[in-house]
Every structure is written in structure tokens, then in C-alpha cells.
N, C-alpha and C. Protein backbone atom coordinates (compact mmCIF):
# COMPACT_ATOMS: atom_id res chain seq x y z
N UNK A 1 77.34 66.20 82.59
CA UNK A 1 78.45 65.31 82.83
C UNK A 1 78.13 64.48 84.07
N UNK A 2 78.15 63.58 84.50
CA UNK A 2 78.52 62.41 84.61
C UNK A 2 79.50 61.95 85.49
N UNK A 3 79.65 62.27 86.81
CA UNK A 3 80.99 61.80 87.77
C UNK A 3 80.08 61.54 89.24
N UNK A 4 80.95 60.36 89.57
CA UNK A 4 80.77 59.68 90.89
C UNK A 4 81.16 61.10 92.20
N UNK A 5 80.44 61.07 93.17
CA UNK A 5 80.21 62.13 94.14
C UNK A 5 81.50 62.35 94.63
N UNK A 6 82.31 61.19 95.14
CA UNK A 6 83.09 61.11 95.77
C UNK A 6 84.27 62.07 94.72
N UNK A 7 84.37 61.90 93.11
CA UNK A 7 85.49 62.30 92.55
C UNK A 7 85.20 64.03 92.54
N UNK A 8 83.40 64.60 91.95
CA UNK A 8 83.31 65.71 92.24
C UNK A 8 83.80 66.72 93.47
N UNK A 9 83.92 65.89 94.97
CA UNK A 9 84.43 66.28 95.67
C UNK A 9 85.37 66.93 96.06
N UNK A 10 86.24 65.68 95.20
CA UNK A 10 88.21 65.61 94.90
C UNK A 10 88.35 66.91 94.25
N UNK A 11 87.73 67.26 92.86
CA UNK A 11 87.59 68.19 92.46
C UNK A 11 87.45 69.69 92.94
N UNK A 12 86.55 69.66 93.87
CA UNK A 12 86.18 71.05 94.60
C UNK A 12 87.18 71.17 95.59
N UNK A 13 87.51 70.07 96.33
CA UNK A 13 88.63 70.42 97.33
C UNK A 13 89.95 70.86 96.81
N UNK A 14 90.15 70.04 95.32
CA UNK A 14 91.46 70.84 94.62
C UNK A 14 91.06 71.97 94.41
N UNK A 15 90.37 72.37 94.04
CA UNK A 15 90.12 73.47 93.30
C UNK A 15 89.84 74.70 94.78
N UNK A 16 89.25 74.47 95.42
CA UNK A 16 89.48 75.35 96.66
C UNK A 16 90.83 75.74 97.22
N UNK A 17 91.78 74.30 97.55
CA UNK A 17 92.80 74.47 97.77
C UNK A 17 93.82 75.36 96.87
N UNK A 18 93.65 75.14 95.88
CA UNK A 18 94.45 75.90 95.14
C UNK A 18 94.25 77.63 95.26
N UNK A 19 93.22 77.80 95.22
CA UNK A 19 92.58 79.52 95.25
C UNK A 19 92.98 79.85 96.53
N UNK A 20 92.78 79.28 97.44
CA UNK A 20 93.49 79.48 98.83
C UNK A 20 95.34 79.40 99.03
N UNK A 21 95.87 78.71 98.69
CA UNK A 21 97.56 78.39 98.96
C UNK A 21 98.24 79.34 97.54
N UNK A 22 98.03 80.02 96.58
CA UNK A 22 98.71 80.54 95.51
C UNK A 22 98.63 82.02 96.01
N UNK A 23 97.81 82.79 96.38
CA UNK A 23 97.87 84.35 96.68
C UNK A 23 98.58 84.50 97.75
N UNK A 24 99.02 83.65 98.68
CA UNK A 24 99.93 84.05 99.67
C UNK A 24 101.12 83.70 99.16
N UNK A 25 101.45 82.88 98.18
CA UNK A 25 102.78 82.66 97.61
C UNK A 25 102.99 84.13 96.95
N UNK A 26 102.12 84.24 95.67
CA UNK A 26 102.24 85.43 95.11
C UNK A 26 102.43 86.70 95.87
N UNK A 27 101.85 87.16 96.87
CA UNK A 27 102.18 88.16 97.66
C UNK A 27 103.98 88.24 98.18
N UNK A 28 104.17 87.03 98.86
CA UNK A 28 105.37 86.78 98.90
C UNK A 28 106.73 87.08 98.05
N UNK A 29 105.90 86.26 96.54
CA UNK A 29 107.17 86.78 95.24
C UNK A 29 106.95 88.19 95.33
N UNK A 30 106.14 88.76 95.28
CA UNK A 30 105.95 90.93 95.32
C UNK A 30 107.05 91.04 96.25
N UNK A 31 107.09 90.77 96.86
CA UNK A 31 107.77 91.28 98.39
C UNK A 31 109.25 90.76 98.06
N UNK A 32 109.52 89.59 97.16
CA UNK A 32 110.92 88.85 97.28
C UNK A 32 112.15 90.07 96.67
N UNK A 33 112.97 90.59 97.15
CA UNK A 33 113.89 91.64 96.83
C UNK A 33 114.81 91.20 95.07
N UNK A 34 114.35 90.00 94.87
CA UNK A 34 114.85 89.49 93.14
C UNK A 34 113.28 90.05 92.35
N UNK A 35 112.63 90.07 92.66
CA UNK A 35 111.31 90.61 91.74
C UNK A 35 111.26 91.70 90.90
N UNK A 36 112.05 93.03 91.45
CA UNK A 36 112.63 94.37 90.75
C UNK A 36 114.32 94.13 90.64
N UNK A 37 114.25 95.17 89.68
CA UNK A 37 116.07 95.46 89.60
C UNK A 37 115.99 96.71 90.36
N UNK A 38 117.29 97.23 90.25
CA UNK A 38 118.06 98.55 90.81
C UNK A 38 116.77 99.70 90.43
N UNK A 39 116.50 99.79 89.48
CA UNK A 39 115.49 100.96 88.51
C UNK A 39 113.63 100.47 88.81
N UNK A 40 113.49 99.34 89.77
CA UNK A 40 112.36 98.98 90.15
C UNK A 40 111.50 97.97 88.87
N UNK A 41 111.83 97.98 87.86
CA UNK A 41 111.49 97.17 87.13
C UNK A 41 110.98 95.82 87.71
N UNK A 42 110.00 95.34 87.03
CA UNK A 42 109.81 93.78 87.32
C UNK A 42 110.80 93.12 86.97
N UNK A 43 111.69 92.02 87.26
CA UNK A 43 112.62 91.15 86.63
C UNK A 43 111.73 89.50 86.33
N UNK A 44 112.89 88.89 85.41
CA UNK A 44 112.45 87.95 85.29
C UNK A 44 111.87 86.48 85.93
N UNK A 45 112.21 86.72 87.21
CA UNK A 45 112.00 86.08 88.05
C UNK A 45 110.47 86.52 88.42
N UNK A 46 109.57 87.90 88.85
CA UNK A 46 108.43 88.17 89.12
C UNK A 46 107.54 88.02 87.87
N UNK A 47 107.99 87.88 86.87
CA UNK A 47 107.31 87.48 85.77
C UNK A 47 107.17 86.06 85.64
N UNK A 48 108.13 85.28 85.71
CA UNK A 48 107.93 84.08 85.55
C UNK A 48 107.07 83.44 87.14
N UNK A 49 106.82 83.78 88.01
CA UNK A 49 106.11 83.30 89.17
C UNK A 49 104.47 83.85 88.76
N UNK A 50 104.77 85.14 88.44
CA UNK A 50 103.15 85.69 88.13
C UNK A 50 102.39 84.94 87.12
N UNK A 51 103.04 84.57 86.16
CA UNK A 51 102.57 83.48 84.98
C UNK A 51 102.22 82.10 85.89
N UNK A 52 102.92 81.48 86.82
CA UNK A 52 103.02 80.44 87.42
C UNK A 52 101.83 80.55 88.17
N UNK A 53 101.70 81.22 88.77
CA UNK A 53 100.19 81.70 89.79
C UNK A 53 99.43 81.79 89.22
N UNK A 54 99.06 82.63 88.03
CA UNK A 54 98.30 83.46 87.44
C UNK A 54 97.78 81.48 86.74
N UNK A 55 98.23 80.77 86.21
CA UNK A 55 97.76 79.69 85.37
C UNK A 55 97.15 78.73 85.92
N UNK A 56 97.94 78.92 87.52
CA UNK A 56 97.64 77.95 88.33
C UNK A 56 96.24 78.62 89.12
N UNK A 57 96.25 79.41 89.47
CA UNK A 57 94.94 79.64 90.21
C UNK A 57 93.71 79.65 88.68
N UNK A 58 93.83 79.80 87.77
CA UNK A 58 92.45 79.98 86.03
C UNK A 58 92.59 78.63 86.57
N UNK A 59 93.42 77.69 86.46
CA UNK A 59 93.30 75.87 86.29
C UNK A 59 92.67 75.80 87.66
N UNK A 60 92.89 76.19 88.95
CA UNK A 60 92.22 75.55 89.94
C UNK A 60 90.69 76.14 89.69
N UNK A 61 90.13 77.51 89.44
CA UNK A 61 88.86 77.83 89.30
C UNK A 61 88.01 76.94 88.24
N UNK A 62 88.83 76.95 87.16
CA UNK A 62 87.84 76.02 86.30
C UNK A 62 88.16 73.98 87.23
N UNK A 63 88.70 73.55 87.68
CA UNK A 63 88.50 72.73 88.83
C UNK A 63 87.27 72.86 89.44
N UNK A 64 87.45 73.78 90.38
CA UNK A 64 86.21 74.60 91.21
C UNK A 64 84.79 74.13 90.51
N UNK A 65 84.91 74.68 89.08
CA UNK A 65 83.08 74.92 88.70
C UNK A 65 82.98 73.52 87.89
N UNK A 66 84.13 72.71 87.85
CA UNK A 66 83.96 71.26 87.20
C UNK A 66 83.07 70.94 88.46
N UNK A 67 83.91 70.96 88.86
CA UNK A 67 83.60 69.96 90.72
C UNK A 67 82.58 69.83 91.04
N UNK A 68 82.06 71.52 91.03
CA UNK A 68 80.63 71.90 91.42
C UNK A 68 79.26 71.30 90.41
N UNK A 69 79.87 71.74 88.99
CA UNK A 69 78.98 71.06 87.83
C UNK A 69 78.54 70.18 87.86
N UNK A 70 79.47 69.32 88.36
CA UNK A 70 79.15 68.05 88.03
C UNK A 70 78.48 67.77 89.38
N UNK A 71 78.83 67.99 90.40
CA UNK A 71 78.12 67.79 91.99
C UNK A 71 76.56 67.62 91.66
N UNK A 72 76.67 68.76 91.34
CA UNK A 72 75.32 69.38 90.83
C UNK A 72 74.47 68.65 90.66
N UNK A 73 74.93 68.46 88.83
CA UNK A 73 74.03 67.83 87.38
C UNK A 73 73.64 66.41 87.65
């Protein structure tokens, strides 16, 4: 593939940024007192953030090895 240096860049810096700023959110939702019910259960709220993280950090890694790929190639 085929990309100007400057955009591969754009790429890796998203893609860094993202792997960096989402695990301290996520740690946070663990910790948020709406995450379990009364019986400790996950609620719907720690599910729906873990999906949110969880998609968002796969999308920033494959970012990451675009970025790099293409840096590269």
C-alpha cells in the first residue's frame, strides 16, 4: 500500500493514542459503583463501556500496524 509519510504518521499517532487514553478509562468504569448491582453482577452499564473500549482499542491497533505498514512498504 501506498500512502504519503506524513498520513502514515497520522495513522500511528492515532493509533498509539488510542492504546494509551482507553485502559485508564476502562479501569475507571471497573471501579465506577453503577458497573455491579447489589449481588456484584456486571450491569449494563460495565458491559456496554467494555464493548466500547474493547472495539475501540482492536480499531486503534489495527490503525497502529496500518500506519506502520504502510510507513514501512
Amino acid at each position: 500500500m501506498d500512502l504519503p509519510t506524513p498520513l502514515s504518521i497520522v495513522l500511528i499517532v492515532a493509533g498509539i493514542w488510542t492504546l494509551i487514553v482507553w485502559p485508564p478509562f476502562l479501569r475507571r468504569v471497573f471501579k465506577d459503583p453503577r458497573s455491579r448491582d447489589e449481588n456484584g453482577a456486571a450491569t449494563r452499564f460495565l458491559k456496554v463501556h467494555f464493548m466500547l473500549v474493547s472495539t475501540s482499542m482492536i480499531l486503534g491497533a489495527a490503525t497502529l500496524v496500518i500506519g506502520i505498514r504502510t510507513l514501512v512498504a
